[in-house]
PDB file of N, CA and C in Angstrom:
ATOM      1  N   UNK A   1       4.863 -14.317  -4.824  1.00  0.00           N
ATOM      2  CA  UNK A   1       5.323 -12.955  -4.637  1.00  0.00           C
ATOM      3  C   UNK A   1       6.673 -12.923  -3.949  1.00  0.00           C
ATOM      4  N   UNK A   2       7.723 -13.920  -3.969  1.00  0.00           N
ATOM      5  CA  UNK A   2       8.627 -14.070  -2.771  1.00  0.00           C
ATOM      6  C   UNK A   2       8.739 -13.480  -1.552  1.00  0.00           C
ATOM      7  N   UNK A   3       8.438 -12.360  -1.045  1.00  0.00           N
ATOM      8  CA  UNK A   3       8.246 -11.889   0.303  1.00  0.00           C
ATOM      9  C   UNK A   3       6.772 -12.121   0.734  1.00  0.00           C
ATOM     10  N   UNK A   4       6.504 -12.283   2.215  1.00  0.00           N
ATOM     11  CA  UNK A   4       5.714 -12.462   2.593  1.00  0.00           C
ATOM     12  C   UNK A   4       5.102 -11.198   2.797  1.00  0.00           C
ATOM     13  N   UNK A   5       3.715 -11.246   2.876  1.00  0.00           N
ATOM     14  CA  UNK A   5       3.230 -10.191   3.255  1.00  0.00           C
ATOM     15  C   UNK A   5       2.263 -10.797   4.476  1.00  0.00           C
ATOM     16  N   UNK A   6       2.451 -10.795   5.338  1.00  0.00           N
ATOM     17  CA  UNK A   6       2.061 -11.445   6.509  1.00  0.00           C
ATOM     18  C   UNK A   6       0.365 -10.334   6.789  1.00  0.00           C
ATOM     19  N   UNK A   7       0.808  -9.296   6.903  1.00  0.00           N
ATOM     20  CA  UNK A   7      -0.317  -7.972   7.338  1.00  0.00           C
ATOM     21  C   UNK A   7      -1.007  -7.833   5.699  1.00  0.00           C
ATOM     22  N   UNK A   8      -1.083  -7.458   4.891  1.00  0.00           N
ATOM     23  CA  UNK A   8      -1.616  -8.143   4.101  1.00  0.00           C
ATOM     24  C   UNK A   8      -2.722  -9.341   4.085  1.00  0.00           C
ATOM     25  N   UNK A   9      -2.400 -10.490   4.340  1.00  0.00           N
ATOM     26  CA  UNK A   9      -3.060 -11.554   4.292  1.00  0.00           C
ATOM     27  C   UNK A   9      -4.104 -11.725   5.434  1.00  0.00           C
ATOM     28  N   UNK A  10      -3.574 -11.016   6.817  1.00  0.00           N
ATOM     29  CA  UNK A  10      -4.099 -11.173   8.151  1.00  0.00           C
ATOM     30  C   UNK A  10      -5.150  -9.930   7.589  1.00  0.00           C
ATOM     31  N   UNK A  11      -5.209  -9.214   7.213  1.00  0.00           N
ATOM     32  CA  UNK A  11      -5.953  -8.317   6.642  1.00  0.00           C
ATOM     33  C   UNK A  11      -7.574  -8.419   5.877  1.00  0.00           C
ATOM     34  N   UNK A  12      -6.958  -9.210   4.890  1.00  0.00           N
ATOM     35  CA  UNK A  12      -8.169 -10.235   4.255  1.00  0.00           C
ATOM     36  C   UNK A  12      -8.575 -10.730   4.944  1.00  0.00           C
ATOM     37  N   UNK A  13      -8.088 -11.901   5.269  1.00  0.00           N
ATOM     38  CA  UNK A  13      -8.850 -12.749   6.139  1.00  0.00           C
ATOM     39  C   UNK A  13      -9.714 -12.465   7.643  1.00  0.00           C
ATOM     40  N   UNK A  14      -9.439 -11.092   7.784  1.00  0.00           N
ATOM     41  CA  UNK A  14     -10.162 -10.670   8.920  1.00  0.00           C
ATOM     42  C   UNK A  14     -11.269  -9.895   8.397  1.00  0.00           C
ATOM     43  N   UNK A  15     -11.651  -9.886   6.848  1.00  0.00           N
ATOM     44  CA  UNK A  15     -12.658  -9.061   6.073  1.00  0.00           C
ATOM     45  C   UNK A  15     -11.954  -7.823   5.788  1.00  0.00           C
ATOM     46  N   UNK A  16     -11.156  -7.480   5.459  1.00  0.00           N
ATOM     47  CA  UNK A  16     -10.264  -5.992   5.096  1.00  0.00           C
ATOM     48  C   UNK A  16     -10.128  -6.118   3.740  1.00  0.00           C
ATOM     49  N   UNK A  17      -9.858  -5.177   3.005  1.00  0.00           N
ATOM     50  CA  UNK A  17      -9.530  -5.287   1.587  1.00  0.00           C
ATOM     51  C   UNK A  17      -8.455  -4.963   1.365  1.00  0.00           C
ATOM     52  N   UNK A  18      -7.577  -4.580  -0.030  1.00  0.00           N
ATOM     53  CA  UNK A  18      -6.843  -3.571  -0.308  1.00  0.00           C
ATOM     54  C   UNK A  18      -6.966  -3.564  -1.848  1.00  0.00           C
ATOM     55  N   UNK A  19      -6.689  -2.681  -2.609  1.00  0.00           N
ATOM     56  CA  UNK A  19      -7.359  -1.890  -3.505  1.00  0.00           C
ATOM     57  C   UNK A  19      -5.800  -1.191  -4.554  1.00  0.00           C
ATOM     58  N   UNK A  20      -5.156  -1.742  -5.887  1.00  0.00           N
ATOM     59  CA  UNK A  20      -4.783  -1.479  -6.703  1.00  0.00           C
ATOM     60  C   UNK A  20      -5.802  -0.700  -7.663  1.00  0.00           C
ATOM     61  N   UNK A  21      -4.905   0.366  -8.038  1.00  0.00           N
ATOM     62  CA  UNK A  21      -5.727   1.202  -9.318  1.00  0.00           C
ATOM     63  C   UNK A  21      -5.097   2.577  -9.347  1.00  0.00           C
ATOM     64  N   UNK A  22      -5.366   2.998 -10.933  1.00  0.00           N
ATOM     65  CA  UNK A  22      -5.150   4.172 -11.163  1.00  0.00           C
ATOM     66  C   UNK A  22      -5.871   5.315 -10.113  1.00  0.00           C
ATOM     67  N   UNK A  23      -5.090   6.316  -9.696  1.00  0.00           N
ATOM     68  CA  UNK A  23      -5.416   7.247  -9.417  1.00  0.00           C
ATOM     69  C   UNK A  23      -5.015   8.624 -10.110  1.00  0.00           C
ATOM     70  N   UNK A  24      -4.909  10.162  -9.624  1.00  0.00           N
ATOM     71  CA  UNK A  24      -4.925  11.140 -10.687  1.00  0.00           C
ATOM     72  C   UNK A  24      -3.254  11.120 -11.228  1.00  0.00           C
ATOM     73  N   UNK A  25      -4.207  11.968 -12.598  1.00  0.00           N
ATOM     74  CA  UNK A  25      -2.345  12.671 -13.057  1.00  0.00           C
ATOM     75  C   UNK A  25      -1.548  10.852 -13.765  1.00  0.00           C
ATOM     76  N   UNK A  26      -2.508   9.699 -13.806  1.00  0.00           N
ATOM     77  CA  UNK A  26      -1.995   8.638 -14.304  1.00  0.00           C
ATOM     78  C   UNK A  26      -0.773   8.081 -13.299  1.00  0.00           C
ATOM     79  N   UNK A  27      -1.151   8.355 -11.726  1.00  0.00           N
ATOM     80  CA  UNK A  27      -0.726   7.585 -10.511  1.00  0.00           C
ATOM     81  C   UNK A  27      -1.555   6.067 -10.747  1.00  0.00           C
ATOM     82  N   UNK A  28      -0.378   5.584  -9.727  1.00  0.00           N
ATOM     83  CA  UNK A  28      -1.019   4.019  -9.145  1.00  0.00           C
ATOM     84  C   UNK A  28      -0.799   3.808  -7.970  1.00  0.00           C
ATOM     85  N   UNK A  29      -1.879   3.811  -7.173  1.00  0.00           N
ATOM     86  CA  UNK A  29      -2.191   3.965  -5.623  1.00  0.00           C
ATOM     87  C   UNK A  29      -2.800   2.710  -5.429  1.00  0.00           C
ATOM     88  N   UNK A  30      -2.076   2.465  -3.929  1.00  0.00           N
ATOM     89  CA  UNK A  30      -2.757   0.972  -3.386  1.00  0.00           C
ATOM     90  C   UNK A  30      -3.268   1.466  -1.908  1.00  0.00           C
ATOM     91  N   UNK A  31      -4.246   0.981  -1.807  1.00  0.00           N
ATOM     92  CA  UNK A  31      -4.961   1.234  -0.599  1.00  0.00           C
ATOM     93  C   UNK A  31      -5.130  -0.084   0.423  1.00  0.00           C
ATOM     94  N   UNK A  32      -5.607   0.217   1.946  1.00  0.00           N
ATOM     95  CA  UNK A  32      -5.917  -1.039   2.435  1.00  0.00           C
ATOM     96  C   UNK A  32      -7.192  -0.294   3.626  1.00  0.00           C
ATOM     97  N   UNK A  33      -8.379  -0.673   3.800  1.00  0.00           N
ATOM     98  CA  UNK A  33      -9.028  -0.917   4.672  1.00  0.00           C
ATOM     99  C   UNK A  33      -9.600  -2.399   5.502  1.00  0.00           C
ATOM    100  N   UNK A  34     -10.199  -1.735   6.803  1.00  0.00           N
ATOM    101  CA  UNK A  34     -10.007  -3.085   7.716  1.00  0.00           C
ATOM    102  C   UNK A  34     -11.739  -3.227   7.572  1.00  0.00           C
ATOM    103  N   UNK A  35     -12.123  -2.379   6.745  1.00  0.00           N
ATOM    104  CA  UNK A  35     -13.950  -3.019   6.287  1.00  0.00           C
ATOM    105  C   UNK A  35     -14.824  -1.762   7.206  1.00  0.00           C
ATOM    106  N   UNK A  36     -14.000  -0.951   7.759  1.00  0.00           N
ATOM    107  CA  UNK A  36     -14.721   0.270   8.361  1.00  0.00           C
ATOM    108  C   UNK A  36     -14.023   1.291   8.734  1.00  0.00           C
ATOM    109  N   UNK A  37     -12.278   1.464   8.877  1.00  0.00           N
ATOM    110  CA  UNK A  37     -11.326   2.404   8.664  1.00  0.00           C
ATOM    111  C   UNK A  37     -10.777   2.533   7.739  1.00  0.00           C
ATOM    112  N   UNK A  38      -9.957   3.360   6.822  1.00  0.00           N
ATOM    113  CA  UNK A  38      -8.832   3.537   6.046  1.00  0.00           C
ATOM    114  C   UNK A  38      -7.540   2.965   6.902  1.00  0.00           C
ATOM    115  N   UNK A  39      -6.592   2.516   6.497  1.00  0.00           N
ATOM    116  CA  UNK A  39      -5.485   1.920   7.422  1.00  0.00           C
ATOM    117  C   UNK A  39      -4.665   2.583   6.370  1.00  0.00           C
ATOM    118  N   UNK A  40      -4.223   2.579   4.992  1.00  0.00           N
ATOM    119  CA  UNK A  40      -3.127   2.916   4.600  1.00  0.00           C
ATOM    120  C   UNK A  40      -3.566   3.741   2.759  1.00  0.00           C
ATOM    121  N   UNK A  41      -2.803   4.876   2.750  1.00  0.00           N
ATOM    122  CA  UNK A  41      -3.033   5.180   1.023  1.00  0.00           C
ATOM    123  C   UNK A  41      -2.069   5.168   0.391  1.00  0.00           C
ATOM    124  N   UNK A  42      -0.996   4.552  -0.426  1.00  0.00           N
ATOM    125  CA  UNK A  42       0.747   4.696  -1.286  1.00  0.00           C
ATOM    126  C   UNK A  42      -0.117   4.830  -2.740  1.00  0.00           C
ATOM    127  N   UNK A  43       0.936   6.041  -2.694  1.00  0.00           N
ATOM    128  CA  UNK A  43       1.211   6.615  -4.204  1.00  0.00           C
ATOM    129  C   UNK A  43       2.194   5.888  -4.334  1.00  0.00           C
ATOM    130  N   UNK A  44       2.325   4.661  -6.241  1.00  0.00           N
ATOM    131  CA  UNK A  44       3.340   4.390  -6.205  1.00  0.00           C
ATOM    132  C   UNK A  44       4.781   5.064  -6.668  1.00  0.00           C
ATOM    133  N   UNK A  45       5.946   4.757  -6.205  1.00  0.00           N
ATOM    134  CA  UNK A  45       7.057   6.195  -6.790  1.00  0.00           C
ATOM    135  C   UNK A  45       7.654   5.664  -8.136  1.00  0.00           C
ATOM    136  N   UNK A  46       8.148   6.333  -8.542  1.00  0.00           N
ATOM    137  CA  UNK A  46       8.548   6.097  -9.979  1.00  0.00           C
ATOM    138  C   UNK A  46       9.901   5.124 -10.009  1.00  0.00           C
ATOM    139  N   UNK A  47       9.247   4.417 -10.933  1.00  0.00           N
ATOM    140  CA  UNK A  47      10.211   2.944 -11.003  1.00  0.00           C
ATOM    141  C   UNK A  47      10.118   2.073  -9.776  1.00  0.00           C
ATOM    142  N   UNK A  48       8.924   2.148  -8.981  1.00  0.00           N
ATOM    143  CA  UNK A  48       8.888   1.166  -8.163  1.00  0.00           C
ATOM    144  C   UNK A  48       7.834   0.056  -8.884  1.00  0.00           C
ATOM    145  N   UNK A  49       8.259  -1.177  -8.455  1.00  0.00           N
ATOM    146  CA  UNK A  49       7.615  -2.401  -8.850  1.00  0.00           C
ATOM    147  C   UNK A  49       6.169  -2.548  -8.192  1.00  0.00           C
ATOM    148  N   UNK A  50       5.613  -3.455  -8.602  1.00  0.00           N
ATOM    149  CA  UNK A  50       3.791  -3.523  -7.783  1.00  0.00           C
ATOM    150  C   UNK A  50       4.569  -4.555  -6.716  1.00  0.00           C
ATOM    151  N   UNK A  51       5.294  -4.944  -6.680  1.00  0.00           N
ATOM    152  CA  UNK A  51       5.979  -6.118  -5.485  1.00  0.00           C
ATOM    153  C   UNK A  51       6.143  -5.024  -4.828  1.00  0.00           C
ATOM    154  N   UNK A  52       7.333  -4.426  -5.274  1.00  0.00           N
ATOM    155  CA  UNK A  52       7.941  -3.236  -3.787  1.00  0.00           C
ATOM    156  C   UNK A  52       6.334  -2.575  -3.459  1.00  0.00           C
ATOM    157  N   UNK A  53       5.627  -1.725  -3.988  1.00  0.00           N
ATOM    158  CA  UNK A  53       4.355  -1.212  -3.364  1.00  0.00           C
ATOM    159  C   UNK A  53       3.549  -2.359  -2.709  1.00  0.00           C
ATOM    160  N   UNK A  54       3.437  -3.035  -3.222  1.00  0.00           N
ATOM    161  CA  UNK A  54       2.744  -4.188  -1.838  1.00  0.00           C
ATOM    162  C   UNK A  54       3.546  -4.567  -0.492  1.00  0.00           C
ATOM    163  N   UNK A  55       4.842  -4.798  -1.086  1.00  0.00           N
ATOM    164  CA  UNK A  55       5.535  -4.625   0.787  1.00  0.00           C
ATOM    165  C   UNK A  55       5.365  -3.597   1.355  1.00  0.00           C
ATOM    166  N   UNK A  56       5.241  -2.221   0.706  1.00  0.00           N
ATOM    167  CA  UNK A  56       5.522  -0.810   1.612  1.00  0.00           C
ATOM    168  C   UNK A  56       3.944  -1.025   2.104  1.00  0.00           C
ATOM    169  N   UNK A  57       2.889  -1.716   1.098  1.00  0.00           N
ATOM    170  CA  UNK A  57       1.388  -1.635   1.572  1.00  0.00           C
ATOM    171  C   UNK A  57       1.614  -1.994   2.695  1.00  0.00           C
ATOM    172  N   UNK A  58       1.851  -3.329   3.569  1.00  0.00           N
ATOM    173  CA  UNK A  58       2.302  -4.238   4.105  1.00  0.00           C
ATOM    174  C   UNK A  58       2.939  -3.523   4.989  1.00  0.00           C
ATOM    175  N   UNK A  59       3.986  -2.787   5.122  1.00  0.00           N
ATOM    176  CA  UNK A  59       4.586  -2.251   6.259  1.00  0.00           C
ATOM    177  C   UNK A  59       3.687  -1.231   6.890  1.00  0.00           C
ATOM    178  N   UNK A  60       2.964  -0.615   5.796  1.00  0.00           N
ATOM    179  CA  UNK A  60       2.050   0.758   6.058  1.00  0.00           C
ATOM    180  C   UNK A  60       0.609   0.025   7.352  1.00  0.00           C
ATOM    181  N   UNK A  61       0.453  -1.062   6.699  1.00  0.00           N
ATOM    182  CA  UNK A  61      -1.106  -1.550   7.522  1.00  0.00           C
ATOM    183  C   UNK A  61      -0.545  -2.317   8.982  1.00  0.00           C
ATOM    184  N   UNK A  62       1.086  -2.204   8.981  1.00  0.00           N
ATOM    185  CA  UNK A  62       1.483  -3.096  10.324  1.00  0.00           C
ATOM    186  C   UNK A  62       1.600  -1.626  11.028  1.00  0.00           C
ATOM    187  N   UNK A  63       2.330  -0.484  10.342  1.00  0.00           N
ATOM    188  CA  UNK A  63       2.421   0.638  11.073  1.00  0.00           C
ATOM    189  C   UNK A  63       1.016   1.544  11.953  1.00  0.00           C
ATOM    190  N   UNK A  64       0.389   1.596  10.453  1.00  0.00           N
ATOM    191  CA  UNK A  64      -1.250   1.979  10.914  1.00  0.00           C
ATOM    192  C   UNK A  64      -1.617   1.159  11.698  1.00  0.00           C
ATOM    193  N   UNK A  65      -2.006  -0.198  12.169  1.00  0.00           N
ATOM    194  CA  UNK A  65      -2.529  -0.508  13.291  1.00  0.00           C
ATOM    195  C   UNK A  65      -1.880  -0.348  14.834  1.00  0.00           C
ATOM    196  N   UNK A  66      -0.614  -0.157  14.460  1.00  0.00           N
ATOM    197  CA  UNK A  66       0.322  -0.061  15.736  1.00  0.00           C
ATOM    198  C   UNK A  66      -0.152   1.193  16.302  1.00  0.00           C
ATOM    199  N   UNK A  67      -0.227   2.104  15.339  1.00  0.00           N
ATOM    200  CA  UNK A  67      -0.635   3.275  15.888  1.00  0.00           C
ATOM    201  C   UNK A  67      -1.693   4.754  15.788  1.00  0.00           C
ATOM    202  N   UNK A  68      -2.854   3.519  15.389  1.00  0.00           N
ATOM    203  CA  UNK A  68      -3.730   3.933  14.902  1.00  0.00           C
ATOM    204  C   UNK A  68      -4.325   5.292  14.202  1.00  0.00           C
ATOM    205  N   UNK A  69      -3.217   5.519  13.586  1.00  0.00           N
ATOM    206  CA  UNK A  69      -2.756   6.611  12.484  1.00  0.00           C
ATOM    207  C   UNK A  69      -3.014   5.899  11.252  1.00  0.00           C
ATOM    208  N   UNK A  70      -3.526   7.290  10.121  1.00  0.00           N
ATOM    209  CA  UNK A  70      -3.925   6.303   8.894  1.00  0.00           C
ATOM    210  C   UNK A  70      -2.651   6.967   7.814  1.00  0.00           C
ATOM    211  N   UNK A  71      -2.204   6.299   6.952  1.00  0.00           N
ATOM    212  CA  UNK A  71      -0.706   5.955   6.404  1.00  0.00           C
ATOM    213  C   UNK A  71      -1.418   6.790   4.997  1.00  0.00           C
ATOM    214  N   UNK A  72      -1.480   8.037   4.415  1.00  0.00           N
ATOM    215  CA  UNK A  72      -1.853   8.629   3.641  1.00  0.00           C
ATOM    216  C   UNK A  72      -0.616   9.487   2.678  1.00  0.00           C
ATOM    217  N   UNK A  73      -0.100   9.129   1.613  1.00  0.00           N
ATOM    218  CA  UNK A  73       0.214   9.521   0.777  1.00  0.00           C
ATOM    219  C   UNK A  73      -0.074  10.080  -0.073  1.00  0.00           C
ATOM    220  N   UNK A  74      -1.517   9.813  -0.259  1.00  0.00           N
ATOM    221  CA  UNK A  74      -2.509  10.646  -1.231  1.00  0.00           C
ATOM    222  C   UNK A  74      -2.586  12.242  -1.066  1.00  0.00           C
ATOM    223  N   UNK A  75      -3.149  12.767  -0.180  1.00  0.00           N
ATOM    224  CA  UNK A  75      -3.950  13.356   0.245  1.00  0.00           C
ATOM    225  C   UNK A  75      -2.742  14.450   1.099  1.00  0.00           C
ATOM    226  N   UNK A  76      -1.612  14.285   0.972  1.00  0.00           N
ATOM    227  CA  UNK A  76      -0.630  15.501   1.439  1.00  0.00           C
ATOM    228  C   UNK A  76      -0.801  16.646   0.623  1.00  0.00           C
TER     229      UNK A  76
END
């Protein structure tokens, strides 16, 4: 993937998921939970790559834990 996704990976491996897939209206939303919160929801934007939406995932689940705010794009 050339960039790291550091939060991401620390994510998994601590039992967290994150979650590619269609959502409405023929969106593609990536999600991340830590296995019992929501941490982050991205709608992806138009003409963005599944690379760029996995870094913003990635920035979203370092932001959400910093401040235990959940990173929702969906749902505005």
């Amino acid at each position: 993937m050339g960039a790291t996704v550091k939060n991401i990976e620390a994510l998994i491996e601590d039992g967290g998921e994150i979650t590619l897939g269609a959502g409405d209206a023929n969106e593609c939303w990536a999600t991340a939970n830590d296995g019992h919160n929501c941490l982050a929801m991205l709608v992806r934007r138009d003409g963005e790559s599944l690379n760029a939406l996995l870094k913003r995932l990635d920035k979203a689940i370092a932001k959400s834990r910093d401040s235990g705010d959940v990173i929702d794009e969906v749902n505005r």
